[in-house]
N, C-alpha and C. Protein backbone atom coordinates (compact mmCIF):
# COMPACT_ATOMS: atom_id res chain seq x y z
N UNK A 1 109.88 -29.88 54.02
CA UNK A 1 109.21 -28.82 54.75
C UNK A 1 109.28 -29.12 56.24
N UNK A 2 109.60 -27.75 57.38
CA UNK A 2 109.46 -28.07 58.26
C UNK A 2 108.14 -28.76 59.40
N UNK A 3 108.04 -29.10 60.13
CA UNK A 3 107.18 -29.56 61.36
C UNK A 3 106.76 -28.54 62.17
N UNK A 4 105.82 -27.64 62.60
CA UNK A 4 105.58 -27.28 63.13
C UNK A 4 104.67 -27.44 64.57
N UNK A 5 104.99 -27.35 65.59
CA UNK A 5 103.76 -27.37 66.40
C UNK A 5 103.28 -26.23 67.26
N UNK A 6 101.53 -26.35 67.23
CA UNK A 6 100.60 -25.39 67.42
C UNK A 6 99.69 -25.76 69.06
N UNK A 7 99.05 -24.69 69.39
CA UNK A 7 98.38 -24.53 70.23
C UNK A 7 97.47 -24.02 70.39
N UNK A 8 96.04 -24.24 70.51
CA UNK A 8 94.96 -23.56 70.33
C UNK A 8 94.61 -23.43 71.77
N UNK A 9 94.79 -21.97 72.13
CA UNK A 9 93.95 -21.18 73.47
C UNK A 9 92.85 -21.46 73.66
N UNK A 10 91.76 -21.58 72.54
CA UNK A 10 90.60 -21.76 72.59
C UNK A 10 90.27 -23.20 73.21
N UNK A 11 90.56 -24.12 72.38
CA UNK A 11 90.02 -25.04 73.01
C UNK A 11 91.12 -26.36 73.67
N UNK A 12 92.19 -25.63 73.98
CA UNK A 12 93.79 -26.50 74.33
C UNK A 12 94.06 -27.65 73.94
N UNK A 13 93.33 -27.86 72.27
CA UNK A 13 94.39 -29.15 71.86
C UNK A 13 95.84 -28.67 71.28
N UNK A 14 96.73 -29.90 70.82
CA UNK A 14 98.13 -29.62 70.15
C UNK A 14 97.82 -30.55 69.18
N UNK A 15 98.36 -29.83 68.03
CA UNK A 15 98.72 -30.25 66.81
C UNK A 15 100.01 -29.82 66.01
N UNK A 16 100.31 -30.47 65.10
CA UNK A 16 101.72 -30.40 64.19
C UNK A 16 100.70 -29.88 62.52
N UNK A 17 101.91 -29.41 62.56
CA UNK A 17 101.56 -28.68 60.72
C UNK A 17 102.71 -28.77 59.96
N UNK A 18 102.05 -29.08 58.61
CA UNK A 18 103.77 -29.04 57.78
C UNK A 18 104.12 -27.81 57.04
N UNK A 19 104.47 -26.76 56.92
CA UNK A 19 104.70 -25.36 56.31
C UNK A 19 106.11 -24.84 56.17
N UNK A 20 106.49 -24.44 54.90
CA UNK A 20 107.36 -24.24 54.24
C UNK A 20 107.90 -22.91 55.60
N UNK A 21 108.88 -22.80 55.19
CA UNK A 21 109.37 -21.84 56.47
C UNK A 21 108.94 -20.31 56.24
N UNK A 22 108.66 -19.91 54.73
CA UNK A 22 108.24 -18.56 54.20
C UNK A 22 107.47 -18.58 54.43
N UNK A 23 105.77 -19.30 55.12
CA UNK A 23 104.66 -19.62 55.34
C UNK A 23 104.55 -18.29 57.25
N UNK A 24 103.74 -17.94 56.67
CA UNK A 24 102.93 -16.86 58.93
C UNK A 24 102.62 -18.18 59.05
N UNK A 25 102.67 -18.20 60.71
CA UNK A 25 102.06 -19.15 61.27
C UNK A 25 100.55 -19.06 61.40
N UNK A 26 100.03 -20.45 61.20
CA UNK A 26 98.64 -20.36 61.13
C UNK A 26 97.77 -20.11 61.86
N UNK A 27 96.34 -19.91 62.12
CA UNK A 27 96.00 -18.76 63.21
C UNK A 27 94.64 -19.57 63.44
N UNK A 28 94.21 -20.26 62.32
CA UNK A 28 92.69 -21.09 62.80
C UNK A 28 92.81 -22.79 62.98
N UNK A 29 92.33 -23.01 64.08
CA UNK A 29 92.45 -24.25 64.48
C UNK A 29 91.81 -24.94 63.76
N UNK A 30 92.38 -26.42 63.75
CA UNK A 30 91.83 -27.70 62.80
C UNK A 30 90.67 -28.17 63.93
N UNK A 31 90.48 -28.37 64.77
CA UNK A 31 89.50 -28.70 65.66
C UNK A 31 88.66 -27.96 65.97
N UNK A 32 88.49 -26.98 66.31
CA UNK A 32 87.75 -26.07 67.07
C UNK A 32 87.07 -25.11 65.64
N UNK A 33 87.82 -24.60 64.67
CA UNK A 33 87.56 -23.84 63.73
C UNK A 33 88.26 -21.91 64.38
N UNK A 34 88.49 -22.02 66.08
CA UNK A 34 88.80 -20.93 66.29
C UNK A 34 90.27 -20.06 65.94
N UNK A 35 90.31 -18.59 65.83
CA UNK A 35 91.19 -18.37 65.44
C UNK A 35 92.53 -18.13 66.47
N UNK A 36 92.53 -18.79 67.50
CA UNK A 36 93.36 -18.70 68.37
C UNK A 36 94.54 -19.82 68.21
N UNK A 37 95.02 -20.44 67.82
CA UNK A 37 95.90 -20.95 67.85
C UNK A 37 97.39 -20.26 67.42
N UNK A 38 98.07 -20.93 68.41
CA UNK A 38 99.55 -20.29 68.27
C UNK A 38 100.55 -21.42 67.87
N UNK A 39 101.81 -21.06 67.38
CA UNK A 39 102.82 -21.71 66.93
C UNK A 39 103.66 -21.52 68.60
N UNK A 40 104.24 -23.17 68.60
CA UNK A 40 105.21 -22.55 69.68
C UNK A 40 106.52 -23.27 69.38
N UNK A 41 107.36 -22.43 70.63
CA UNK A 41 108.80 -23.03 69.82
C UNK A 41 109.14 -23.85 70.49
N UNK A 42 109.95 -24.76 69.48
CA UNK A 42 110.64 -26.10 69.73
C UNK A 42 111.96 -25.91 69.64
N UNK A 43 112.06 -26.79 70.10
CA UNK A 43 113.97 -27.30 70.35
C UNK A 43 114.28 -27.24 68.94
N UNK A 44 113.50 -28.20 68.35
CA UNK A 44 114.46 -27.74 67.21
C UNK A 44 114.66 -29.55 66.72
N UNK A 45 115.16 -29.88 65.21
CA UNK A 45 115.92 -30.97 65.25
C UNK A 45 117.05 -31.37 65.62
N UNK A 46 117.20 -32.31 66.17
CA UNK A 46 118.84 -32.77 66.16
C UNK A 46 119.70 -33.62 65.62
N UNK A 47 120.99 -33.61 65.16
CA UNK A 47 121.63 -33.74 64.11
C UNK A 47 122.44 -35.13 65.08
N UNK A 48 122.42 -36.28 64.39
CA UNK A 48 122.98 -37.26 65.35
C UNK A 48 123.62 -38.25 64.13
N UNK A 49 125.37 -37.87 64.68
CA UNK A 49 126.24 -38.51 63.11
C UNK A 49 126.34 -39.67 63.84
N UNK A 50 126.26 -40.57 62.75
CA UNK A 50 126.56 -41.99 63.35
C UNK A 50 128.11 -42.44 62.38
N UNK A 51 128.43 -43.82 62.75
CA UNK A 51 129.67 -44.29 61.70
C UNK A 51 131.29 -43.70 62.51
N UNK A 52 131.96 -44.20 61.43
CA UNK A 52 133.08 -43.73 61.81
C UNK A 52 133.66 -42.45 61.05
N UNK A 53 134.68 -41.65 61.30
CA UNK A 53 134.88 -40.59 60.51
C UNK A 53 134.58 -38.83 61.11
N UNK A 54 133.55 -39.33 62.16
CA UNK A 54 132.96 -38.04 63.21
C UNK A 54 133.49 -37.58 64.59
N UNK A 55 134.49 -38.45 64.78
CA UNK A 55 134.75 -37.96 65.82
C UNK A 55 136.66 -38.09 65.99
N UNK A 56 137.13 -37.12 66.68
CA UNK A 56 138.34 -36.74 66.49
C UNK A 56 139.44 -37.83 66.29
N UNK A 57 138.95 -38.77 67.46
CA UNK A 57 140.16 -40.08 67.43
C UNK A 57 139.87 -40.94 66.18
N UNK A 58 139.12 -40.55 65.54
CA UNK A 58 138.95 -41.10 64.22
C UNK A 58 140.18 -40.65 62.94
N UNK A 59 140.86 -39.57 63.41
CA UNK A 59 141.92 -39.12 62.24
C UNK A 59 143.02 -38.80 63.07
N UNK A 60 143.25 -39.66 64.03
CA UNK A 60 144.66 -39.57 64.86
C UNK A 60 145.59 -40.44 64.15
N UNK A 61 146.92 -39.65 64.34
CA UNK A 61 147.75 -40.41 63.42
C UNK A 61 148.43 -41.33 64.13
N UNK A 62 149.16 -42.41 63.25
CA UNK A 62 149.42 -43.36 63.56
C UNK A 62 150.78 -43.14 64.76
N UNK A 63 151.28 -42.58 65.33
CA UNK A 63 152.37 -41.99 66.05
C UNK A 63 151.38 -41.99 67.34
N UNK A 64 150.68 -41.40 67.20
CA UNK A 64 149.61 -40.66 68.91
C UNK A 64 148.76 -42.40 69.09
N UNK A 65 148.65 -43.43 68.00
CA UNK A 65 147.65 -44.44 67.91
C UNK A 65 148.78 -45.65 68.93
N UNK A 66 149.98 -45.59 68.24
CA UNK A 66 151.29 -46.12 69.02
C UNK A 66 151.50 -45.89 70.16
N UNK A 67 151.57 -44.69 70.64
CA UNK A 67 151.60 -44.33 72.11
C UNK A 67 150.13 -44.47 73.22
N UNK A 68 149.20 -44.15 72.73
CA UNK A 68 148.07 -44.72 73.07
C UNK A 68 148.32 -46.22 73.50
N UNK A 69 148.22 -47.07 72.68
CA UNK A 69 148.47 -48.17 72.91
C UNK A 69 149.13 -48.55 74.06
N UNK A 70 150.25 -48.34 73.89
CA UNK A 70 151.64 -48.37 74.88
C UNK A 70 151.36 -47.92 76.10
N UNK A 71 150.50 -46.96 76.33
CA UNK A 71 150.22 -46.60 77.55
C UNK A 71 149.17 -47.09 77.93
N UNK A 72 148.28 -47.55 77.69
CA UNK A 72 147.27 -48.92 77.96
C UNK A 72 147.53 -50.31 78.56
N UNK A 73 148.87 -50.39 77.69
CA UNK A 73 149.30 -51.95 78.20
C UNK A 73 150.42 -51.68 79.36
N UNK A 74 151.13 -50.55 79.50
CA UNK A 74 151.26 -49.91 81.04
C UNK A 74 150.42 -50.04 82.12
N UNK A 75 149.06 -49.29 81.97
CA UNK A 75 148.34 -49.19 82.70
C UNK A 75 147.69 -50.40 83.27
N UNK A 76 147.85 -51.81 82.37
CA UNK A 76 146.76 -52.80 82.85
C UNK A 76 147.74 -53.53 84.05
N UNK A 77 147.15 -54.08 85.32
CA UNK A 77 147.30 -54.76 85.97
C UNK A 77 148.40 -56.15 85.19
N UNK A 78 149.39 -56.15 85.97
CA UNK A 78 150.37 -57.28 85.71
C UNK A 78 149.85 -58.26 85.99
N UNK A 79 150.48 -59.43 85.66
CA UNK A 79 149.93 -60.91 85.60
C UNK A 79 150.62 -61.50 87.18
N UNK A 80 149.74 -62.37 88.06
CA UNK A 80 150.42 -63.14 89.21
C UNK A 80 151.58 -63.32 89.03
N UNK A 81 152.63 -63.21 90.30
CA UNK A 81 154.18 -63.83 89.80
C UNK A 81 154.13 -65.74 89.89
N UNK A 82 154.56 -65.58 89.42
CA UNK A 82 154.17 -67.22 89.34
C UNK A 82 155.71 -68.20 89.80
N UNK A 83 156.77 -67.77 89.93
CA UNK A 83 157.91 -67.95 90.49
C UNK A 83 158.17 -68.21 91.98
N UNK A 84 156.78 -68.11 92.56
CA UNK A 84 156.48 -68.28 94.29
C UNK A 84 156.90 -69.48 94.40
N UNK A 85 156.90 -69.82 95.82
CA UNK A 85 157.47 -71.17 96.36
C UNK A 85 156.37 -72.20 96.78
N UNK A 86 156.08 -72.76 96.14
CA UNK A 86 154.63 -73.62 96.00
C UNK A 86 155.13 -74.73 97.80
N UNK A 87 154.04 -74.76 98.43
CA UNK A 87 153.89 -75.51 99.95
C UNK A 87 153.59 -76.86 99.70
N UNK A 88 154.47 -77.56 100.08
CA UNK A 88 154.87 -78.71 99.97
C UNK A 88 153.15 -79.67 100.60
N UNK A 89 153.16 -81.07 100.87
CA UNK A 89 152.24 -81.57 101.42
C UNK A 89 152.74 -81.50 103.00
N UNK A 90 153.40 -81.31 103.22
CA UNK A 90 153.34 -81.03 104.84
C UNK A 90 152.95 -79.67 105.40
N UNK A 91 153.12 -78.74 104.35
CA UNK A 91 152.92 -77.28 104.58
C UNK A 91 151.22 -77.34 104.46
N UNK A 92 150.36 -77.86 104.24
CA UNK A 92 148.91 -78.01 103.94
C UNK A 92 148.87 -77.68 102.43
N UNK A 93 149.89 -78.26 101.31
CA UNK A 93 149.69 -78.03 99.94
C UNK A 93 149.70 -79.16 99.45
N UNK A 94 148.92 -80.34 100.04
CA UNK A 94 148.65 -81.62 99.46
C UNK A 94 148.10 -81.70 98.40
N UNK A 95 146.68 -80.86 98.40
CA UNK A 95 145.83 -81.08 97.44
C UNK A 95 145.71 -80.48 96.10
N UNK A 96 146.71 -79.97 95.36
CA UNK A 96 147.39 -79.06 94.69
C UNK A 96 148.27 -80.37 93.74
N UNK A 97 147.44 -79.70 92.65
CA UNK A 97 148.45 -80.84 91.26
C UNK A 97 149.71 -80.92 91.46
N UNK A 98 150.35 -81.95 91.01
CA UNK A 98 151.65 -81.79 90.18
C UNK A 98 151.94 -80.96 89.20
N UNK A 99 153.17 -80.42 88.91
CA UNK A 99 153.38 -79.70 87.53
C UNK A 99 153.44 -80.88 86.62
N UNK A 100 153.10 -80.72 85.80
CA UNK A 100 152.90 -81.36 84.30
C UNK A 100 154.56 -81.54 83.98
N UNK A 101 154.65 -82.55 83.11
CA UNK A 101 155.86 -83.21 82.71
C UNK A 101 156.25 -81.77 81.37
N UNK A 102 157.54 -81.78 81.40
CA UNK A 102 157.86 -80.90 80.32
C UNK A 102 158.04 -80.81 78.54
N UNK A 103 157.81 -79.76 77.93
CA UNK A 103 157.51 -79.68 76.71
C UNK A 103 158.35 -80.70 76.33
N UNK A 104 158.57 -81.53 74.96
CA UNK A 104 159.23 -81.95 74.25
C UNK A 104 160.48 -80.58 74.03
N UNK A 105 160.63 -79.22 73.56
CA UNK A 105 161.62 -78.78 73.66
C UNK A 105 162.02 -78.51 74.66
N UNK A 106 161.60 -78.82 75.83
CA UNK A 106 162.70 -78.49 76.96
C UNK A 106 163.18 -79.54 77.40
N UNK A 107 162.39 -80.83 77.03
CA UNK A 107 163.24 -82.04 77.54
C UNK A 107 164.34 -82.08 77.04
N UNK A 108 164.44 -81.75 75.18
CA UNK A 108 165.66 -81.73 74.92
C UNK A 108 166.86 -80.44 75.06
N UNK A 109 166.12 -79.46 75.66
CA UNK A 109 167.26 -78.27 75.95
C UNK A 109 167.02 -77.91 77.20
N UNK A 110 166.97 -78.37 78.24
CA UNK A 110 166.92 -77.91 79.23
C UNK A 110 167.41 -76.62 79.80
N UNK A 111 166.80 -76.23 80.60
CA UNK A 111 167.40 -74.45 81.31
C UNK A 111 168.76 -74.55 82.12
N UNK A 112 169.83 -74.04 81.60
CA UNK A 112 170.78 -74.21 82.77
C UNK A 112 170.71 -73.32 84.24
């Protein structure tokens, strides 16, 4: 059954009522005993889907899910070039590690 809420002119409290929707709105107040009270209107309930399954990108096919993608990893910011010319200790790049000794497979295959 729906929720209703009321208003009594007479003596201006608010109250809620529970009445089947085929039900007149009721006319004598629970407080007062007067017959002034009115029904007023509400918004209304609202319907709030949760989960997956409700919303459109939820049944995109796997073709539009591919390109999506693809254009995401376009869009993100590239990684530093890392191929720069690192400044020697005379250049003020003293304090700057060494590179690390190389993998076991590149010791044995080196880059030509």
């Amino acid at each position: 059954m729906p929720t209703y809420d009321y208003e009594c002119s007479g003596c201006g409290s608010h109250y809620e009522m529970f009445q089947s929707i085929k039900d007149r709105p009721a006319r004598k107040c629970p407080k007062c005993g007067a017959l002034k009270a009115k029904r007023l209107i509400g918004a209304g309930g609202a319907i709030l889907f949760k989960g997956s399954g409700f919303y459109t990108t939820d049944y995109r096919s796997d073709d539009y899910k591919k390109r999506a993608s693809a254009d995401k990893a376009a869009s993100t910011p590239a990684a530093p070039k890392t191929d720069e010319k690192k400044p020697s200790a005379a250049e003020g790049g003293g304090n700057q590690k060494p590179d690390p000794p190389p993998k076991a497979a590149e010791a044995r295959n080196p880059k030509p």
